[in-house]
C-alpha atoms as a PDB file:
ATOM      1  CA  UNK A   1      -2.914 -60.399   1.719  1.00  0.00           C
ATOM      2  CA  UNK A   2      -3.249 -56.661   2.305  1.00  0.00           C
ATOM      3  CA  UNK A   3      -5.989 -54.561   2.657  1.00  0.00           C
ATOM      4  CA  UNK A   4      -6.890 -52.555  -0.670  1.00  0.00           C
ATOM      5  CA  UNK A   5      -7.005 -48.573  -0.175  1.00  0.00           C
ATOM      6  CA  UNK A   6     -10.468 -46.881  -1.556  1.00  0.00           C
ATOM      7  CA  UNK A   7      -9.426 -44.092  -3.973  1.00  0.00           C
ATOM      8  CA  UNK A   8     -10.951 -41.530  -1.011  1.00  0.00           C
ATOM      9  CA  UNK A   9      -8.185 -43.157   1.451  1.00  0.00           C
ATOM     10  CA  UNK A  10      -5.353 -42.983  -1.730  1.00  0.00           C
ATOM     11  CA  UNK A  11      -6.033 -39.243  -1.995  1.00  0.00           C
ATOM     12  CA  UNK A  12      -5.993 -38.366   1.823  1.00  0.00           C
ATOM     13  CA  UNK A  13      -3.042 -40.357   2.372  1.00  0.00           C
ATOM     14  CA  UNK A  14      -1.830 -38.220  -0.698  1.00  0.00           C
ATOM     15  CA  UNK A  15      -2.501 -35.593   1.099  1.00  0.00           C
ATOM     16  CA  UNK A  16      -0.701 -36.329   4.498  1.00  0.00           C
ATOM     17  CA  UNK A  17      -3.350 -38.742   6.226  1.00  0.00           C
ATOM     18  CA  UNK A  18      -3.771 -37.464   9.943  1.00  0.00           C
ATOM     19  CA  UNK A  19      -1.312 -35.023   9.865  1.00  0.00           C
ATOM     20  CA  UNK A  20      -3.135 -33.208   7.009  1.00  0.00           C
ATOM     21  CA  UNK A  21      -6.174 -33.344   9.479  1.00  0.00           C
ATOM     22  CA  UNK A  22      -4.473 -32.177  12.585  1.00  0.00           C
ATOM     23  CA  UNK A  23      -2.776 -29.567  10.428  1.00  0.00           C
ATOM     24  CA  UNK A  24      -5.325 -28.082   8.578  1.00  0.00           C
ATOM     25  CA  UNK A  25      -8.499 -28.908  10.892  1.00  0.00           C
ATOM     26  CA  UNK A  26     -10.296 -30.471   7.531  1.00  0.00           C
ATOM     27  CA  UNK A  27     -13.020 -32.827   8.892  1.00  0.00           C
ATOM     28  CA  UNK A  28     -16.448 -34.487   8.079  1.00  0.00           C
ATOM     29  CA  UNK A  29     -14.771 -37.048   4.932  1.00  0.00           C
ATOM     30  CA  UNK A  30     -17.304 -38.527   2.740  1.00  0.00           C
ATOM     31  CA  UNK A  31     -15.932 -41.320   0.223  1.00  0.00           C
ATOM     32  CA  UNK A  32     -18.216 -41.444  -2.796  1.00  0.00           C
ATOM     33  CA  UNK A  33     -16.491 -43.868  -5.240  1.00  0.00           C
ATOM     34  CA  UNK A  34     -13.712 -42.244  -7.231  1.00  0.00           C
ATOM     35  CA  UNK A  35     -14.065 -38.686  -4.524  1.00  0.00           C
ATOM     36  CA  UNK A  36     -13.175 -37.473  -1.751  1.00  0.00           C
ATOM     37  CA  UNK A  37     -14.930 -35.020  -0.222  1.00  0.00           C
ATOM     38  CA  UNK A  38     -14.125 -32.759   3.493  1.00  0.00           C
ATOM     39  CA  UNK A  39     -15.063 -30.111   4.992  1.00  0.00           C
ATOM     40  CA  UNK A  40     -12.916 -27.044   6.006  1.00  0.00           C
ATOM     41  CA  UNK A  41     -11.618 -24.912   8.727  1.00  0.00           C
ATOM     42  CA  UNK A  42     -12.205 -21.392   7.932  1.00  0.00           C
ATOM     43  CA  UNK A  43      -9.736 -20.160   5.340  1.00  0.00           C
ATOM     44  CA  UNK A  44      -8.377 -17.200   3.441  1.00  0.00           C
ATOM     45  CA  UNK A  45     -10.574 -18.283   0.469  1.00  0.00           C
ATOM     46  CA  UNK A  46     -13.635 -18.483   2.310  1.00  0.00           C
ATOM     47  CA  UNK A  47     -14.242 -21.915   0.570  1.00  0.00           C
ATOM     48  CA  UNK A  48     -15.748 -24.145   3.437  1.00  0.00           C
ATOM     49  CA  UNK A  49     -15.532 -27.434   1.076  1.00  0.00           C
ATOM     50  CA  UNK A  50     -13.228 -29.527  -1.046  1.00  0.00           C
ATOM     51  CA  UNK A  51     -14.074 -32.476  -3.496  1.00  0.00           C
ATOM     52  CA  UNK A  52     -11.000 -34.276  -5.099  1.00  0.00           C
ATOM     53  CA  UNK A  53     -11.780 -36.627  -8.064  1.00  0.00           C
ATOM     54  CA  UNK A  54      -9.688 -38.894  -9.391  1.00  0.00           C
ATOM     55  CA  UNK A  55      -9.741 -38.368 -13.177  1.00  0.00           C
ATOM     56  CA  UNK A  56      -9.279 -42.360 -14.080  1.00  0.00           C
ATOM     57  CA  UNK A  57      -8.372 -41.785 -17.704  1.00  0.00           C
ATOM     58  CA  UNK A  58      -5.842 -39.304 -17.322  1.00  0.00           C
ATOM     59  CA  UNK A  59      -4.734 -40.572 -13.723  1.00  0.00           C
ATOM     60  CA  UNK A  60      -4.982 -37.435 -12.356  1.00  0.00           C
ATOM     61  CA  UNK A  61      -7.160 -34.956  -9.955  1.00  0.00           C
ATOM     62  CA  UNK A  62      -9.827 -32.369 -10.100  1.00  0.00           C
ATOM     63  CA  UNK A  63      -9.752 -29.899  -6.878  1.00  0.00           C
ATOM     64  CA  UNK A  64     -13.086 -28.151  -6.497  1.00  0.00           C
ATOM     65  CA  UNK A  65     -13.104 -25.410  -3.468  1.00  0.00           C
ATOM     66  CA  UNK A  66     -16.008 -24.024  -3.280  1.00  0.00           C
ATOM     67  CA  UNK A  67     -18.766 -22.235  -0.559  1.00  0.00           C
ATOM     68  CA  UNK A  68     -22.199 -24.068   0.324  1.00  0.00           C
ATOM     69  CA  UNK A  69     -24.563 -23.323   2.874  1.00  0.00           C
ATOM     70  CA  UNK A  70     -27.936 -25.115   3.587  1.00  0.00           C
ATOM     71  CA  UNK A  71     -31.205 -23.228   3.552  1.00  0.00           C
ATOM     72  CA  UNK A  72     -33.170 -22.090   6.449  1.00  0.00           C
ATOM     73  CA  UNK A  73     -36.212 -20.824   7.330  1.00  0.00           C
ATOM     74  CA  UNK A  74     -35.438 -16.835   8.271  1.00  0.00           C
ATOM     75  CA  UNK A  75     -37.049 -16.179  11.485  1.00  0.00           C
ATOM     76  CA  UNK A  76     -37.185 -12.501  10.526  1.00  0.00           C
ATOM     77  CA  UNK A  77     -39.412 -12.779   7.195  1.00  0.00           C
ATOM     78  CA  UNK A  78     -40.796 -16.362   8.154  1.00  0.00           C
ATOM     79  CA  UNK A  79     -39.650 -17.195   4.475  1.00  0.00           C
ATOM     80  CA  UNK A  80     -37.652 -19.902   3.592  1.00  0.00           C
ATOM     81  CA  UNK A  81     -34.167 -19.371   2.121  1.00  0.00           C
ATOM     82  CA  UNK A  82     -32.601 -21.620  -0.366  1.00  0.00           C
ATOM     83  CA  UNK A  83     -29.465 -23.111  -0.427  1.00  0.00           C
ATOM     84  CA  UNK A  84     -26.413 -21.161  -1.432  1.00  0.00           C
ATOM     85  CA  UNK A  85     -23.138 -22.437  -3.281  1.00  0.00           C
ATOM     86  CA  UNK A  86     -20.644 -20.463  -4.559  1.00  0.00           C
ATOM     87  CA  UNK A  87     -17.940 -21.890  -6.807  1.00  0.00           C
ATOM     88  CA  UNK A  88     -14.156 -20.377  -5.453  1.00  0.00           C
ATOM     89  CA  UNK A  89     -11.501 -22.535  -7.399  1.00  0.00           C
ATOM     90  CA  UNK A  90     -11.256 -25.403  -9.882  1.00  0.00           C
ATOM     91  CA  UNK A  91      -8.301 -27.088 -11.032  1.00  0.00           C
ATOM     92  CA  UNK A  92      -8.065 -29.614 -13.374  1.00  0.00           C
ATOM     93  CA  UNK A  93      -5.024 -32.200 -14.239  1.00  0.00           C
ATOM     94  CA  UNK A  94      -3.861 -32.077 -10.964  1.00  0.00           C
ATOM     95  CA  UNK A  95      -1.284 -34.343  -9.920  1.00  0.00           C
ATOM     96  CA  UNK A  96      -0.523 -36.359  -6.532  1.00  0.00           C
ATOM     97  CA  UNK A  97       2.501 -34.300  -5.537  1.00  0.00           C
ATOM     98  CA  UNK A  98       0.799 -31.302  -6.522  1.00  0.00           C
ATOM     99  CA  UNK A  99      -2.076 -31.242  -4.058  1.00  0.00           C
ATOM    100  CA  UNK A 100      -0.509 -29.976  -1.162  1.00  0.00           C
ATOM    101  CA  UNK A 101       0.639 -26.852  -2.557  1.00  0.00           C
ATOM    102  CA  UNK A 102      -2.871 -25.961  -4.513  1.00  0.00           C
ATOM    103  CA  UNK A 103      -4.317 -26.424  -1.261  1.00  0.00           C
ATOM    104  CA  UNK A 104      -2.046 -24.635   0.277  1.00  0.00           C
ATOM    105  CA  UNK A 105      -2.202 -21.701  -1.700  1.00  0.00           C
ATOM    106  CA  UNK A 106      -6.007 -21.710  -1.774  1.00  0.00           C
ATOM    107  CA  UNK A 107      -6.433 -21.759   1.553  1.00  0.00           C
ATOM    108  CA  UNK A 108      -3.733 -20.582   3.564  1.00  0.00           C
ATOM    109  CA  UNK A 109      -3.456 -23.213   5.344  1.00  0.00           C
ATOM    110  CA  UNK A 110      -0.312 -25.269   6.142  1.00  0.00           C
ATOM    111  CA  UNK A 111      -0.464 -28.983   5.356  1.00  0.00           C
ATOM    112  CA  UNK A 112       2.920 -29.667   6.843  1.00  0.00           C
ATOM    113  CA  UNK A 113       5.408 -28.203   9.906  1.00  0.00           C
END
């Protein structure tokens, strides 16, 4: 018997497994269930993140881009500043052969030679 894929190892192999990685210098891939979640290189979009989620009803994808950076405490006021996360793109209804190209065009970044 085979070994079952996780829905976050469906969607990168979707995606183009390691060469979507070497291509596109994504990294730090979280699995949480039905998601899968990476950070980026820097991009056009200046979106350093990207969640897929498997929509199980409608057996598609939702692609959120979007910007996030943890707070710190400013060494100039000695105040602490809060988390920031800006929302750059959501699509909805995305489908498997589709995610390359949304990607693409999001970012600017090739997924394939």
């Amino acid at each position: 018997m085979g070994k079952e894929l996780t829905i976050a190892e469906t969607i990168l192999a979707q995606l183009g497994g390691n060469r979507f990685i070497a291509m596109t210098g994504s990294k730090n891939f979280v699995s949480d269930g039905n998601s899968l979640r990476m950070r980026l290189a820097r991009n056009k979009s200046k979106a350093n993140f990207l969640t897929i989620t498997l929509d199980q009803a409608t057996d598609t994808y939702v692609m959120r881009f979007f910007y996030f950076r943890s707070g710190y405490l400013s060494m100039k006021t000695g105040r602490f500043v809060p988390d920031t996360e800006k929302e750059i793109a959501v699509y909805t209804d995305v489908y498997a052969s589709e995610m390359c190209r949304i990607f693409e065009d999001v970012t600017g970044l090739a997924t394939k030679l």
